[in-house]
N, C-alpha and C. Protein backbone atom coordinates (compact mmCIF):
# COMPACT_ATOMS: atom_id res chain seq x y z
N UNK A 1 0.82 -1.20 0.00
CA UNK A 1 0.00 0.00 0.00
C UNK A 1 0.86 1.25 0.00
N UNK A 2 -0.03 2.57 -0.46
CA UNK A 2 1.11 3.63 -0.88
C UNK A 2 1.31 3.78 0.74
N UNK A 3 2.12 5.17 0.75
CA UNK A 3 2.80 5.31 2.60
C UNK A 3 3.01 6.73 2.10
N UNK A 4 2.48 7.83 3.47
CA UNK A 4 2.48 9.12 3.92
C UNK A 4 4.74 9.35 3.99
N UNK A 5 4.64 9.81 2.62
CA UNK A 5 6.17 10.54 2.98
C UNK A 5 6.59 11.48 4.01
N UNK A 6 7.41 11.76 4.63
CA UNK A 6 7.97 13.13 5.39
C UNK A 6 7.70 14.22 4.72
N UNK A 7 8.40 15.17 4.94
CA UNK A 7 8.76 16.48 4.67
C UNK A 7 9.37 16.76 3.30
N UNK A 8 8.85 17.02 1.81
CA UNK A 8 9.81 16.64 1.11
C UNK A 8 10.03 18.40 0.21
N UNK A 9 11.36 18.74 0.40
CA UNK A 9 11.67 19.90 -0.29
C UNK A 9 12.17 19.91 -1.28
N UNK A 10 13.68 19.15 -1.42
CA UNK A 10 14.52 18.78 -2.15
C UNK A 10 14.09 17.65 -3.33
N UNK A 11 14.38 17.81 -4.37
CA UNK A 11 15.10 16.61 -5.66
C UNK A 11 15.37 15.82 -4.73
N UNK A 12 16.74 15.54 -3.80
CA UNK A 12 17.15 14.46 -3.01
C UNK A 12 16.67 14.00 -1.79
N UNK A 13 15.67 15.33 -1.32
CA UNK A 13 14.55 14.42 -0.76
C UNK A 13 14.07 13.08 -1.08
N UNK A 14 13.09 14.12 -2.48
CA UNK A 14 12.19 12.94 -3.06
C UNK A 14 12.54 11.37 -3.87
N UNK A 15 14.15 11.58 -4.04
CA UNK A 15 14.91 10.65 -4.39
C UNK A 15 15.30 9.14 -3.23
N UNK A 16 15.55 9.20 -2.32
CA UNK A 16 15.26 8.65 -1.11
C UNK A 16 14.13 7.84 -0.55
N UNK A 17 12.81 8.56 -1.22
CA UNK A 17 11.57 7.27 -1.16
C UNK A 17 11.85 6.10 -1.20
N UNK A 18 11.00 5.16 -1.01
CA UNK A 18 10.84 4.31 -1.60
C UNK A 18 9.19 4.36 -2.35
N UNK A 19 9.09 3.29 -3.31
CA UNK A 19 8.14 3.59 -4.31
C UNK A 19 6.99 3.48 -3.31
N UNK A 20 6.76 2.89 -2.08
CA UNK A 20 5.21 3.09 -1.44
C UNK A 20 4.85 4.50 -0.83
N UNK A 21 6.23 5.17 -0.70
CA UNK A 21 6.27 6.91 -0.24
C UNK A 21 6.28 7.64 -1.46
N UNK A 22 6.92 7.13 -2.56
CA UNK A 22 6.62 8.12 -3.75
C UNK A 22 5.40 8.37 -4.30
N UNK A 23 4.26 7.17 -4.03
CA UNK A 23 3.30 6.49 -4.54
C UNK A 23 2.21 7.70 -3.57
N UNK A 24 2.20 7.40 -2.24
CA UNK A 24 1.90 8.78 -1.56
C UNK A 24 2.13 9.86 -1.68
N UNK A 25 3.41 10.39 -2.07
CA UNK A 25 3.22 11.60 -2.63
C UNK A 25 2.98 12.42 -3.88
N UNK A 26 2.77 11.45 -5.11
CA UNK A 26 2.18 11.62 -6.33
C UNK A 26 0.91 11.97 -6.05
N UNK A 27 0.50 10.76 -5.02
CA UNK A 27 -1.41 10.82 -5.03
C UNK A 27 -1.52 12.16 -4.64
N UNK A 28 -0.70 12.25 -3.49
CA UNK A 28 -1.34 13.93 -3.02
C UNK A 28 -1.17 15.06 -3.63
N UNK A 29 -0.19 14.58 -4.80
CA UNK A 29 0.10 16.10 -5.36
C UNK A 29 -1.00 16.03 -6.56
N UNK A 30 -0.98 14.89 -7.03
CA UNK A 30 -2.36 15.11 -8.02
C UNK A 30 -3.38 15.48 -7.63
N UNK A 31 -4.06 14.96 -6.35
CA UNK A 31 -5.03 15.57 -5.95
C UNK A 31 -5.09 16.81 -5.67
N UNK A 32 -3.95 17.28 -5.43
CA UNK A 32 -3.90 19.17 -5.44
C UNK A 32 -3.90 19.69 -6.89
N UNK A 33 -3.90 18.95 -7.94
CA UNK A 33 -4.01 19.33 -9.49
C UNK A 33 -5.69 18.68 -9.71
N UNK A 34 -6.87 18.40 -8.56
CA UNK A 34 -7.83 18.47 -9.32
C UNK A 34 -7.57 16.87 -9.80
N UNK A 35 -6.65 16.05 -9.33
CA UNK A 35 -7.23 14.59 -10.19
C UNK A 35 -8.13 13.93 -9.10
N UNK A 36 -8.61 13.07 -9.98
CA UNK A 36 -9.14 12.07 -8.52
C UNK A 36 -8.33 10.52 -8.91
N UNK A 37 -8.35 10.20 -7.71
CA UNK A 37 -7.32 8.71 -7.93
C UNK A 37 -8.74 7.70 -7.48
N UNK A 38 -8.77 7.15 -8.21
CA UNK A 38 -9.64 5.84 -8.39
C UNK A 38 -9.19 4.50 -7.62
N UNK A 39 -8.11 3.61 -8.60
CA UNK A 39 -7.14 2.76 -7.37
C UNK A 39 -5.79 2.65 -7.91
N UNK A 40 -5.29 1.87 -7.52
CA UNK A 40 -3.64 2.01 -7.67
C UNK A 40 -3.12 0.51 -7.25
N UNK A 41 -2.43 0.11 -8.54
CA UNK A 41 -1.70 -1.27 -7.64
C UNK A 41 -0.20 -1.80 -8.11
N UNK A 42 0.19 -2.32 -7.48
CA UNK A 42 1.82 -2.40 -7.56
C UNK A 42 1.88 -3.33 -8.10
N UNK A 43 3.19 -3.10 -9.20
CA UNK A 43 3.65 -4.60 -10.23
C UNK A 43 4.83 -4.42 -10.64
N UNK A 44 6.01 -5.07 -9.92
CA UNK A 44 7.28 -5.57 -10.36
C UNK A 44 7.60 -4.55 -9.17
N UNK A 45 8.30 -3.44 -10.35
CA UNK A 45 8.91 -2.23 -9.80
C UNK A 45 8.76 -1.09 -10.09
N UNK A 46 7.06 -1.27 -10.26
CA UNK A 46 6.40 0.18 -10.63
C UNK A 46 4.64 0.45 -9.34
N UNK A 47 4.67 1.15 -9.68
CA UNK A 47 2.71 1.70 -9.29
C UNK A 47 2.19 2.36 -10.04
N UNK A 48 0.73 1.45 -10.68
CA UNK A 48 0.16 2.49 -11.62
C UNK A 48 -1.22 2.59 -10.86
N UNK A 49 -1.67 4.31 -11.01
CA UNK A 49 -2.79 4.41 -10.64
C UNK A 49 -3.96 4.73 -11.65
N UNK A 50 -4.97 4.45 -11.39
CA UNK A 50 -5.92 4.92 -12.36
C UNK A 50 -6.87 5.89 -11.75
N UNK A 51 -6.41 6.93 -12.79
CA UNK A 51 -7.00 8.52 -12.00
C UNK A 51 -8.27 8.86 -13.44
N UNK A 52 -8.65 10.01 -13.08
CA UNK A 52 -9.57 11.10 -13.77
C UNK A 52 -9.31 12.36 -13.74
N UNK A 53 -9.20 12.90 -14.28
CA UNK A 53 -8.72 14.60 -14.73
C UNK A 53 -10.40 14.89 -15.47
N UNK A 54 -11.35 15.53 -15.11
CA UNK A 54 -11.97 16.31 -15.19
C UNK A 54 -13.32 15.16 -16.13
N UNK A 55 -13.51 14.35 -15.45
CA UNK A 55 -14.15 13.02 -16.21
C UNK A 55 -13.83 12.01 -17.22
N UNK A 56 -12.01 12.97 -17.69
CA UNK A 56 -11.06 11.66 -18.20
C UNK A 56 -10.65 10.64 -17.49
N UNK A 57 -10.21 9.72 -17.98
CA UNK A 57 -9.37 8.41 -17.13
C UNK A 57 -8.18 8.80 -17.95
N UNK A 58 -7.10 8.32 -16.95
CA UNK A 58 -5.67 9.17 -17.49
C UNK A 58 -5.30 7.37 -16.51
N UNK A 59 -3.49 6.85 -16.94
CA UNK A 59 -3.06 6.23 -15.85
C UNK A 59 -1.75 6.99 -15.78
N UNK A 60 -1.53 6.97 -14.32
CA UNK A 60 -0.37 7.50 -14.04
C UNK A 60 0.76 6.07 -13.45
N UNK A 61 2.04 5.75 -14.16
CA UNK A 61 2.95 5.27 -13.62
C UNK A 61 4.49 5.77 -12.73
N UNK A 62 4.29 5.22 -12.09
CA UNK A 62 5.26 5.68 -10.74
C UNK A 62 6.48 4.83 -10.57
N UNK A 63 7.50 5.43 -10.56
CA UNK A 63 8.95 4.72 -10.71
C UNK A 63 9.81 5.51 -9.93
N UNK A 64 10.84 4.63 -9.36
CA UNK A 64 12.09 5.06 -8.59
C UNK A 64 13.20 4.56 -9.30
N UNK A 65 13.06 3.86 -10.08
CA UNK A 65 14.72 3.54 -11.48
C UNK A 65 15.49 4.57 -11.88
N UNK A 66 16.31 4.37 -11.45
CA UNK A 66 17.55 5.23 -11.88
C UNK A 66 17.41 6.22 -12.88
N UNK A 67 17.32 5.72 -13.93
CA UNK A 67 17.11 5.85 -15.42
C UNK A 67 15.98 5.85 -16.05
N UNK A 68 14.68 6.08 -16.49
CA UNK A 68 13.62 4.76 -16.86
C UNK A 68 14.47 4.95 -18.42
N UNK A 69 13.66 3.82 -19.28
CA UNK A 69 14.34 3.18 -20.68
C UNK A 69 13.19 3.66 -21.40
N UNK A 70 12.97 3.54 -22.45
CA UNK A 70 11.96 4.13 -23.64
C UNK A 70 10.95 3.01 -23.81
N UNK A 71 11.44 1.56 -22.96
CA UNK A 71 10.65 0.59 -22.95
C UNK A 71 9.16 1.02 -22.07
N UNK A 72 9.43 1.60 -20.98
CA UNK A 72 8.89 1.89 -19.56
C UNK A 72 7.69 2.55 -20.65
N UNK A 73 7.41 4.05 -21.19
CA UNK A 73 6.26 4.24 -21.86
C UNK A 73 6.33 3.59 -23.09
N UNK A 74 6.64 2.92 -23.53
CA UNK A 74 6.10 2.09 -24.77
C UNK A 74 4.97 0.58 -23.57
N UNK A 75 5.58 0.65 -23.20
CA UNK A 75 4.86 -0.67 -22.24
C UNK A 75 3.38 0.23 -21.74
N UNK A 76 3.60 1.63 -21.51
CA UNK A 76 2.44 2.18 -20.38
C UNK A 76 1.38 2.45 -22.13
N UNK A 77 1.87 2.57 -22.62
CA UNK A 77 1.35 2.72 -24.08
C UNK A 77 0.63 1.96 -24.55
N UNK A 78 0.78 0.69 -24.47
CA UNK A 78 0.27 -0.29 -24.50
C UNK A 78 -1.02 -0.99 -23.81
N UNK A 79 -0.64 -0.23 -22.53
CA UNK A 79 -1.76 -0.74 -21.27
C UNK A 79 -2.62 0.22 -21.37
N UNK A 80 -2.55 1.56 -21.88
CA UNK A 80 -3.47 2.89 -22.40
C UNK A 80 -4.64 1.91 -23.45
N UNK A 81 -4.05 1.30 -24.35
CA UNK A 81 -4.43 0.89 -25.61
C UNK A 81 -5.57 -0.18 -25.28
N UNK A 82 -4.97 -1.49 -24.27
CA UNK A 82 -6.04 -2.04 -23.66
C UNK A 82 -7.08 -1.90 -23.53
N UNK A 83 -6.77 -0.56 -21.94
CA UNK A 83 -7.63 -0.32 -21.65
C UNK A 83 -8.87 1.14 -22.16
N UNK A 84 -8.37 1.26 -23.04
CA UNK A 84 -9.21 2.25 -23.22
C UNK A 84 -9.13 3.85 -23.05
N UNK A 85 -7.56 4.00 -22.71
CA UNK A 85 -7.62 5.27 -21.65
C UNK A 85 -6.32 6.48 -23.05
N UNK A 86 -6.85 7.22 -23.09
CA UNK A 86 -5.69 7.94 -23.83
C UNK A 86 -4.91 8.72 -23.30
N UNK A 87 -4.63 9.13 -22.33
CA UNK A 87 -3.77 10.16 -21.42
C UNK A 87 -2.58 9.14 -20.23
N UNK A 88 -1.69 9.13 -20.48
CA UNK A 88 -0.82 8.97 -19.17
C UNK A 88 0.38 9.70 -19.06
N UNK A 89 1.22 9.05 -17.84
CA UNK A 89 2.04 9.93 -17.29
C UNK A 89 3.04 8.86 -16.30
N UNK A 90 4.22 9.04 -16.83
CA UNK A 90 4.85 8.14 -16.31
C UNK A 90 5.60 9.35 -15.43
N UNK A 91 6.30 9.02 -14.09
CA UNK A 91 6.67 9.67 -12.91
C UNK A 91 7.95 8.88 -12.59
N UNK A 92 8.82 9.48 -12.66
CA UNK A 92 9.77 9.08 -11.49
C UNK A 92 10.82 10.19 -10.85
N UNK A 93 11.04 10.00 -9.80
CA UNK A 93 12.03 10.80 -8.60
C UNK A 93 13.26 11.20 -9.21
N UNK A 94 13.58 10.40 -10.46
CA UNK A 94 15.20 9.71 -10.84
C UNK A 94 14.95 11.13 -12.21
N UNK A 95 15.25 10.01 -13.23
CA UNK A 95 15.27 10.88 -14.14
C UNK A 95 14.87 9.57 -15.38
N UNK A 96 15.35 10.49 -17.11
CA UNK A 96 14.65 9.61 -18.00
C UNK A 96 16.16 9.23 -18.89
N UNK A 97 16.41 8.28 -19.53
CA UNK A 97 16.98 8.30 -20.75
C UNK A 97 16.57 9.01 -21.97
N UNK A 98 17.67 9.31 -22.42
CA UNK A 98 17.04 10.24 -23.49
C UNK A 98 16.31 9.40 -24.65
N UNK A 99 16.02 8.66 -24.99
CA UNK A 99 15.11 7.56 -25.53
C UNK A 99 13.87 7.82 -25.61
N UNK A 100 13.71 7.71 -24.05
CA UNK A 100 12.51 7.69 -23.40
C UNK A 100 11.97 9.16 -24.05
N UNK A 101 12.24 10.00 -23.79
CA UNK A 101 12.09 11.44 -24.09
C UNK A 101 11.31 11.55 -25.20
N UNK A 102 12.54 10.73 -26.12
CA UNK A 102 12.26 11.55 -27.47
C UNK A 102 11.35 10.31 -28.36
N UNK A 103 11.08 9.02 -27.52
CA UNK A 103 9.71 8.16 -27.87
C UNK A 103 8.40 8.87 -27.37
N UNK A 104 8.24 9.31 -26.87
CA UNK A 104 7.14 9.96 -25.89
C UNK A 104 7.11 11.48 -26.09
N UNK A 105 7.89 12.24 -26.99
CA UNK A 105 7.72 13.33 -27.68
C UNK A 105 6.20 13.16 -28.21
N UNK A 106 5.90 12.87 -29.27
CA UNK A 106 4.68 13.08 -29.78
C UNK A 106 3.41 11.93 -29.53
N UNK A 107 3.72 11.15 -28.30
CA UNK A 107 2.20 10.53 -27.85
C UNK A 107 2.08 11.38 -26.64
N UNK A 108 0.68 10.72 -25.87
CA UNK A 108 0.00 11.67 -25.59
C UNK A 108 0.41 10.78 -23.93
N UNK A 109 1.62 10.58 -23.61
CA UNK A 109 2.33 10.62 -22.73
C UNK A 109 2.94 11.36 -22.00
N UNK A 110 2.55 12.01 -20.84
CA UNK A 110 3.66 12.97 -20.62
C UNK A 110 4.91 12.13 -19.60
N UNK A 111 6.16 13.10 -19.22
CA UNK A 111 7.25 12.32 -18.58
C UNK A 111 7.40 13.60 -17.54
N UNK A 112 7.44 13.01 -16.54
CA UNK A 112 7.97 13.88 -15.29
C UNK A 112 8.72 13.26 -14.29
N UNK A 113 9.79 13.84 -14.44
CA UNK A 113 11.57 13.45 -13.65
C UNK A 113 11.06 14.45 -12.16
N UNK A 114 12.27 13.73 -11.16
CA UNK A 114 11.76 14.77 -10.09
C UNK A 114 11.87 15.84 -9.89
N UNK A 115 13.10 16.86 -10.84
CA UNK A 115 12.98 18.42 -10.73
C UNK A 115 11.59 18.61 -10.95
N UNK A 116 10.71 18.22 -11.93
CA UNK A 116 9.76 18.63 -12.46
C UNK A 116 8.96 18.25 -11.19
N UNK A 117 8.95 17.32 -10.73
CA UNK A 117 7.93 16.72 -10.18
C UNK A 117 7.62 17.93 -8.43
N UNK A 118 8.68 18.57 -8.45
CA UNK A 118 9.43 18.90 -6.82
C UNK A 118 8.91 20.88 -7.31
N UNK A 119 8.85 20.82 -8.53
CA UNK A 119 8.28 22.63 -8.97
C UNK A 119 6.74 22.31 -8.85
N UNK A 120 6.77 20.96 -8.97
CA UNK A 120 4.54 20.90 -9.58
C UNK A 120 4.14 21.27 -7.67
N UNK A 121 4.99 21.24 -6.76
CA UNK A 121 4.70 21.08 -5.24
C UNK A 121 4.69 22.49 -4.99
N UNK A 122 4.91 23.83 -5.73
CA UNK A 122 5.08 24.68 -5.18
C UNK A 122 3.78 25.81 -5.15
């Protein structure tokens, strides 16, 4: 289950989680952007939740990997496709390969590393 993080100011704060504290503090920051989180469940070495942005279904994936690979949204891409959902957002504390980046340039993926993630808190 996700877990109530500390105090988090810093990039190297939020780097330090582990994914059931990162997982808590995504939820809460989305919910301060107006999402609603539906449910959320853990697989391998990720958490994806399934949220709503304004009566969309969006999924958001949550990662603490170093790196993520261009595999990571081609895979969340996939599970969009399944299920039905056209909006996601892959998250992690870390950062991206440049791969990743520039696969997820023009789908309707967004990518947020933790500088980004640590300005959306302010």
């Amino acid at each position: 289950r996700i877990e109530k993080p500390g105090r988090i100011r810093t990039v190297e704060d939020l780097q330090t989680l582990s994914l059931p504290q990162l997982g808590g503090y995504v939820a809460d920051l989305f919910r301060k952007h107006d999402f609603l989180i539906n449910d959320y469940r853990f697989e391998k070495e990720r958490l994806d939740f399934q949220v709503s942005y304004e009566g969309e279904p969006w999924i958001l994936r949550v990662m603490t990997a170093e790196k993520i690979k261009p595999g990571v949204p081609q895979e969340l891409a996939q599970r969009m496709k399944v299920e039905g959902v056209k909006k996601g957002v892959v998250i992690t504390s870390m950062d991206f390969q440049e791969g990743a980046a520039r696969w997820a340039k023009d789908k309707p993926i967004a990518l947020i590393d933790g500088v980004t993630l640590i300005s959306m808190n302010d």
